[in-house]
N, C-alpha and C. Protein backbone atom coordinates (compact mmCIF):
# COMPACT_ATOMS: atom_id res chain seq x y z
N UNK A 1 -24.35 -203.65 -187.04
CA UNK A 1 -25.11 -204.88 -186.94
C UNK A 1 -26.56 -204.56 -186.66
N UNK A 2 -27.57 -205.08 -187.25
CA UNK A 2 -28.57 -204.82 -187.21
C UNK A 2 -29.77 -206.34 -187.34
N UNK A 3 -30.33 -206.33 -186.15
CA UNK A 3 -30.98 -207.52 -185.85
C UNK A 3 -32.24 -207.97 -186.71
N UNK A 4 -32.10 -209.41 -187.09
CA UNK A 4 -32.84 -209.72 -188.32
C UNK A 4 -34.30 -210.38 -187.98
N UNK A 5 -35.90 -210.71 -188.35
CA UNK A 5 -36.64 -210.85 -188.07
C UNK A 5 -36.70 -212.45 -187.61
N UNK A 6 -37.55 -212.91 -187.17
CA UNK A 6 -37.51 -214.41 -186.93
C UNK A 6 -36.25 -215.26 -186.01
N UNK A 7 -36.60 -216.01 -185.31
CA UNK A 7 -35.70 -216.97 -184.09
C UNK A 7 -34.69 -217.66 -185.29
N UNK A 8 -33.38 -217.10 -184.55
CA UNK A 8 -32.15 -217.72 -185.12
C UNK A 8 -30.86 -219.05 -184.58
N UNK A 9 -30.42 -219.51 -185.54
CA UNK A 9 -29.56 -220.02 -184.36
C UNK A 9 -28.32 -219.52 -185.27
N UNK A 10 -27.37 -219.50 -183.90
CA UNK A 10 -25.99 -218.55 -183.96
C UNK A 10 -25.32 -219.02 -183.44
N UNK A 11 -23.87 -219.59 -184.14
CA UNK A 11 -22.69 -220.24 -183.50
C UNK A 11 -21.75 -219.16 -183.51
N UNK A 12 -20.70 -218.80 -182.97
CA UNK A 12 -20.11 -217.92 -183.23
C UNK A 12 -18.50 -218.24 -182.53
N UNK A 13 -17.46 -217.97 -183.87
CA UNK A 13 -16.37 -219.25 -183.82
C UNK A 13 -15.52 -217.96 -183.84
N UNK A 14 -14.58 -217.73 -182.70
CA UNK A 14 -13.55 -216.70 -181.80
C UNK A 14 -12.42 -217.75 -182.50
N UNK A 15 -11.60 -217.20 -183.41
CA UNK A 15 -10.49 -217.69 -183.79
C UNK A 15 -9.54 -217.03 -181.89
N UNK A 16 -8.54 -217.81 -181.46
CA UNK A 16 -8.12 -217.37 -180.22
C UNK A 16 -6.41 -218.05 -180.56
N UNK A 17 -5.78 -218.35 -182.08
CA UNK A 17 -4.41 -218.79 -181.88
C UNK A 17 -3.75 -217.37 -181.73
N UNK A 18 -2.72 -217.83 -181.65
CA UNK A 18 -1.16 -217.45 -181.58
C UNK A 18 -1.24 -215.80 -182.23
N UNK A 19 -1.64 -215.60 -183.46
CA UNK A 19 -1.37 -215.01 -184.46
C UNK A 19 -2.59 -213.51 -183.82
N UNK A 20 -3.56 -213.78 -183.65
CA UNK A 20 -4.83 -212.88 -183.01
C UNK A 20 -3.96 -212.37 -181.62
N UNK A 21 -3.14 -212.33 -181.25
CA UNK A 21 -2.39 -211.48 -180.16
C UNK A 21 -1.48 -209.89 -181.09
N UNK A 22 -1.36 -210.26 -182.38
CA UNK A 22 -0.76 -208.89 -182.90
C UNK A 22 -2.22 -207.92 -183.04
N UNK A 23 -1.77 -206.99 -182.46
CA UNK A 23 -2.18 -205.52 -183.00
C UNK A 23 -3.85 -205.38 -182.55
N UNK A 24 -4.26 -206.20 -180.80
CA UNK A 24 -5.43 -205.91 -180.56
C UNK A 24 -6.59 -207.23 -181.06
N UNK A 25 -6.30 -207.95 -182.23
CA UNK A 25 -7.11 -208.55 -182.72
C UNK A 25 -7.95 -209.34 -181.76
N UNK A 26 -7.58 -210.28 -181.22
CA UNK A 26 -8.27 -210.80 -180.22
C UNK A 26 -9.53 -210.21 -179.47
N UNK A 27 -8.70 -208.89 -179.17
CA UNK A 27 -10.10 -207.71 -178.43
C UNK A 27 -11.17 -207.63 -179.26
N UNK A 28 -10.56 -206.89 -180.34
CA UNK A 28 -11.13 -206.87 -181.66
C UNK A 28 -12.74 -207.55 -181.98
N UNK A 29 -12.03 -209.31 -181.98
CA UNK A 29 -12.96 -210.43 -182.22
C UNK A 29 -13.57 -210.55 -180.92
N UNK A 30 -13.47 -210.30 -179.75
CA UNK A 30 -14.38 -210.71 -178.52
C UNK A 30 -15.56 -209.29 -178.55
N UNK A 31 -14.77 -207.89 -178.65
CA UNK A 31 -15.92 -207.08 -178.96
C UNK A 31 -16.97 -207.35 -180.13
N UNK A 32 -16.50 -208.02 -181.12
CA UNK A 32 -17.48 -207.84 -182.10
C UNK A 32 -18.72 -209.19 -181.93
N UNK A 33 -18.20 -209.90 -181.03
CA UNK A 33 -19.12 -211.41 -180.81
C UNK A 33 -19.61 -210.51 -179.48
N UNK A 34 -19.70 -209.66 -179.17
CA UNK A 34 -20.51 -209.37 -177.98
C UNK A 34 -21.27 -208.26 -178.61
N UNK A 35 -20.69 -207.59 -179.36
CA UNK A 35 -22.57 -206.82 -180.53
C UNK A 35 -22.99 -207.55 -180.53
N UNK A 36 -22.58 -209.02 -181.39
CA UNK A 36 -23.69 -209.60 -182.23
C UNK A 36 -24.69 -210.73 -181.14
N UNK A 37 -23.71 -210.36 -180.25
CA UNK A 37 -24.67 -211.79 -178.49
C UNK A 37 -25.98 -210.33 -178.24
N UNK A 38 -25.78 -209.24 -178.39
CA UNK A 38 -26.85 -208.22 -178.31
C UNK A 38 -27.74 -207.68 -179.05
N UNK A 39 -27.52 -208.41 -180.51
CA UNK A 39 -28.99 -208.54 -181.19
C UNK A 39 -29.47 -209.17 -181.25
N UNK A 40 -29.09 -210.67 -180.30
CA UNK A 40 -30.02 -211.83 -180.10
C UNK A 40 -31.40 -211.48 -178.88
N UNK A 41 -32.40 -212.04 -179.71
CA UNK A 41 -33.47 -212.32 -178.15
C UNK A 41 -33.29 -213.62 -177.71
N UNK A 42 -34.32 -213.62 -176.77
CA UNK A 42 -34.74 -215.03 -175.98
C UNK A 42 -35.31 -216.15 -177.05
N UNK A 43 -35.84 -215.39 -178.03
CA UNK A 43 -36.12 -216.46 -179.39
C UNK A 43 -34.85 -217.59 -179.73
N UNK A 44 -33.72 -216.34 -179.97
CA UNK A 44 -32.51 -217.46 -180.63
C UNK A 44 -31.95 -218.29 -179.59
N UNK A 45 -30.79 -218.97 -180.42
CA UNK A 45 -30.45 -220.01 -179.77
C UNK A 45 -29.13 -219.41 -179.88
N UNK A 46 -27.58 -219.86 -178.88
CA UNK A 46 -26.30 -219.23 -179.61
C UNK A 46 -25.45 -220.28 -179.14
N UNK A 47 -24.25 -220.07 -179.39
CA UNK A 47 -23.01 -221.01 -178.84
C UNK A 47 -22.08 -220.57 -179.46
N UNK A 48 -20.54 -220.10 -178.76
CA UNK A 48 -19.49 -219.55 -178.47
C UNK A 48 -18.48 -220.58 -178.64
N UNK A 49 -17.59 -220.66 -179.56
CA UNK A 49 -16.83 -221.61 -179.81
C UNK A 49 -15.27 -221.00 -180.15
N UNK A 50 -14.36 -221.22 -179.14
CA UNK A 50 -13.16 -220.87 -179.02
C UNK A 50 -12.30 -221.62 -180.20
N UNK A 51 -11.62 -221.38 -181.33
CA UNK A 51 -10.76 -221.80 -182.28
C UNK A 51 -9.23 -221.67 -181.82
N UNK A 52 -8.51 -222.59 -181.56
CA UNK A 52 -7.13 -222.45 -181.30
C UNK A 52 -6.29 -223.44 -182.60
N UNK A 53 -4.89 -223.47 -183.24
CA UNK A 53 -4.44 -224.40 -183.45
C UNK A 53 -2.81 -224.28 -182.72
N UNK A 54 -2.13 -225.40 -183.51
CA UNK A 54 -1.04 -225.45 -183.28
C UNK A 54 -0.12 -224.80 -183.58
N UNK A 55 1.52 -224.25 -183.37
CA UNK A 55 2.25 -223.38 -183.36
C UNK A 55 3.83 -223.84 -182.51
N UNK A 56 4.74 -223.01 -182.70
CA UNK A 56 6.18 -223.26 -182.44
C UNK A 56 5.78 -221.57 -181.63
N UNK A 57 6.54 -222.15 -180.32
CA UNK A 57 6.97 -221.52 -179.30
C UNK A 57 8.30 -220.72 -179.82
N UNK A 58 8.53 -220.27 -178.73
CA UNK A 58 9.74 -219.30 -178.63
C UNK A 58 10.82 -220.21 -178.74
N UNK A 59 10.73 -221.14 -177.96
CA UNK A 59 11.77 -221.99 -177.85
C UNK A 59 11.66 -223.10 -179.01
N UNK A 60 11.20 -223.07 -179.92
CA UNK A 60 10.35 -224.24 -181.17
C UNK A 60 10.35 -225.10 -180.50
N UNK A 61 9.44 -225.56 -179.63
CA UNK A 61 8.68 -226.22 -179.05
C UNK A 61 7.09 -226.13 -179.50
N UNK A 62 6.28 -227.45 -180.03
CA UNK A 62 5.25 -227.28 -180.87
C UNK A 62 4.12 -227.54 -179.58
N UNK A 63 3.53 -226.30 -179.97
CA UNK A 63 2.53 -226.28 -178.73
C UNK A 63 1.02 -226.33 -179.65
N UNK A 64 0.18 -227.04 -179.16
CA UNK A 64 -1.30 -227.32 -180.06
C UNK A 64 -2.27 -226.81 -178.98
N UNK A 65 -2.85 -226.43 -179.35
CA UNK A 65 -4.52 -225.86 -178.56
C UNK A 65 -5.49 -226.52 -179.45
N UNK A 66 -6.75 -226.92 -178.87
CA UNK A 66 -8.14 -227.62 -179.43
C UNK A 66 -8.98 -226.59 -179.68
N UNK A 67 -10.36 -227.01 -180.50
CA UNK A 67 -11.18 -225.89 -179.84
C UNK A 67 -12.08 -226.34 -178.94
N UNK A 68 -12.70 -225.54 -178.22
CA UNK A 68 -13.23 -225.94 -177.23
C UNK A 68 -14.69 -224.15 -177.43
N UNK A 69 -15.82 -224.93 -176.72
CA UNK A 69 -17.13 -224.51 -176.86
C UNK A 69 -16.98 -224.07 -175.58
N UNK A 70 -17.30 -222.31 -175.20
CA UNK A 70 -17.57 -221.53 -174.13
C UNK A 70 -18.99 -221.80 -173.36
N UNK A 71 -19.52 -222.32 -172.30
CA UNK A 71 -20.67 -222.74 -172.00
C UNK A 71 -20.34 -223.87 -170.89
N UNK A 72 -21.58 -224.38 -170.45
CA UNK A 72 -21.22 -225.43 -169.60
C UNK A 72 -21.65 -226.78 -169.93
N UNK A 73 -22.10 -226.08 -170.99
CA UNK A 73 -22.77 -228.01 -172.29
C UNK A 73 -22.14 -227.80 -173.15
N UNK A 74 -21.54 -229.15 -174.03
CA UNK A 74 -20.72 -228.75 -175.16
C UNK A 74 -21.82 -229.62 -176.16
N UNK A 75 -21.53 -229.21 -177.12
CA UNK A 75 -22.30 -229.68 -178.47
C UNK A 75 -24.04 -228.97 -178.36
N UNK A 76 -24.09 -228.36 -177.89
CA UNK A 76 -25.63 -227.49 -177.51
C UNK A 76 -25.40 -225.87 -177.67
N UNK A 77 -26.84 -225.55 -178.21
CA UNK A 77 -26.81 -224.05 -178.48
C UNK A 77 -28.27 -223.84 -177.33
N UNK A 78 -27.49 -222.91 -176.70
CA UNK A 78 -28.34 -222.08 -175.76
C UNK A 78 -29.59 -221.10 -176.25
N UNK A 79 -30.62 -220.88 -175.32
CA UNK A 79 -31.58 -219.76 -175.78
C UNK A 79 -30.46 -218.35 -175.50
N UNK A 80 -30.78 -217.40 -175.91
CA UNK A 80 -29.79 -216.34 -176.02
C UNK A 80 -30.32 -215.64 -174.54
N UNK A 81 -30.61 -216.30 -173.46
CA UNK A 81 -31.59 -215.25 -172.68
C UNK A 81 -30.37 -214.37 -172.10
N UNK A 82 -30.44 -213.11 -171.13
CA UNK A 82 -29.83 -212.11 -171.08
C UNK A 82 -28.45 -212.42 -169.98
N UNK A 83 -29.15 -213.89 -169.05
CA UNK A 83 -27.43 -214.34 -168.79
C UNK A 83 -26.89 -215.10 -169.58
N UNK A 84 -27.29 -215.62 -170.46
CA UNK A 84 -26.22 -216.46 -171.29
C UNK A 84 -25.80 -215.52 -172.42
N UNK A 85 -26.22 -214.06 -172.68
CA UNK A 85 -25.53 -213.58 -172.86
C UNK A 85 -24.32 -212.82 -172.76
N UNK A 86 -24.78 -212.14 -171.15
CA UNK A 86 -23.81 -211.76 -170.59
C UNK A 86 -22.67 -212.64 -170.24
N UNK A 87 -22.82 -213.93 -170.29
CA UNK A 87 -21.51 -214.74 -169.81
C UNK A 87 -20.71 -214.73 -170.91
């Protein structure tokens, strides 16, 4: 990854169902949204958006997850400064 010229804005959508638990993936996708939270400056803007859907349990029982936006404002993209990255 290699950081591009000019203030960006950056959503960045963490698929987090059911299926992203085989074989690491999950890790996978949280390491690679934390390169790309480290080629942002204080210029950009970002926002972290958790993707879940629905699914049959063990017991087929239908269990649904929403998505839901990582942050403490929802519908807003943050300046990328170096704690809102680190969070």
């Amino acid at each position: 990854l290699a950081p591009t010229s000019g203030p960006k804005d950056v959503v960045i959508v963490i698929d987090a169902s059911f299926s992203m638990n085989v074989g690491n993936r999950l890790v996978r996708a949280k390491r690679i949204a934390k390169a790309i939270l480290r080629t942002l400056t204080v210029e950009d803007y970002v926002s972290v958006v958790e993707a879940k859907q629905g699914y049959y349990d063990y017991w087929s029982d239908w269990r649904y997850r929403e998505c839901k936006e990582l942050g403490c404002v929802p519908d807003r993209l943050f300046p990328a400064t170096t704690s809102v990255r680190e969070d």
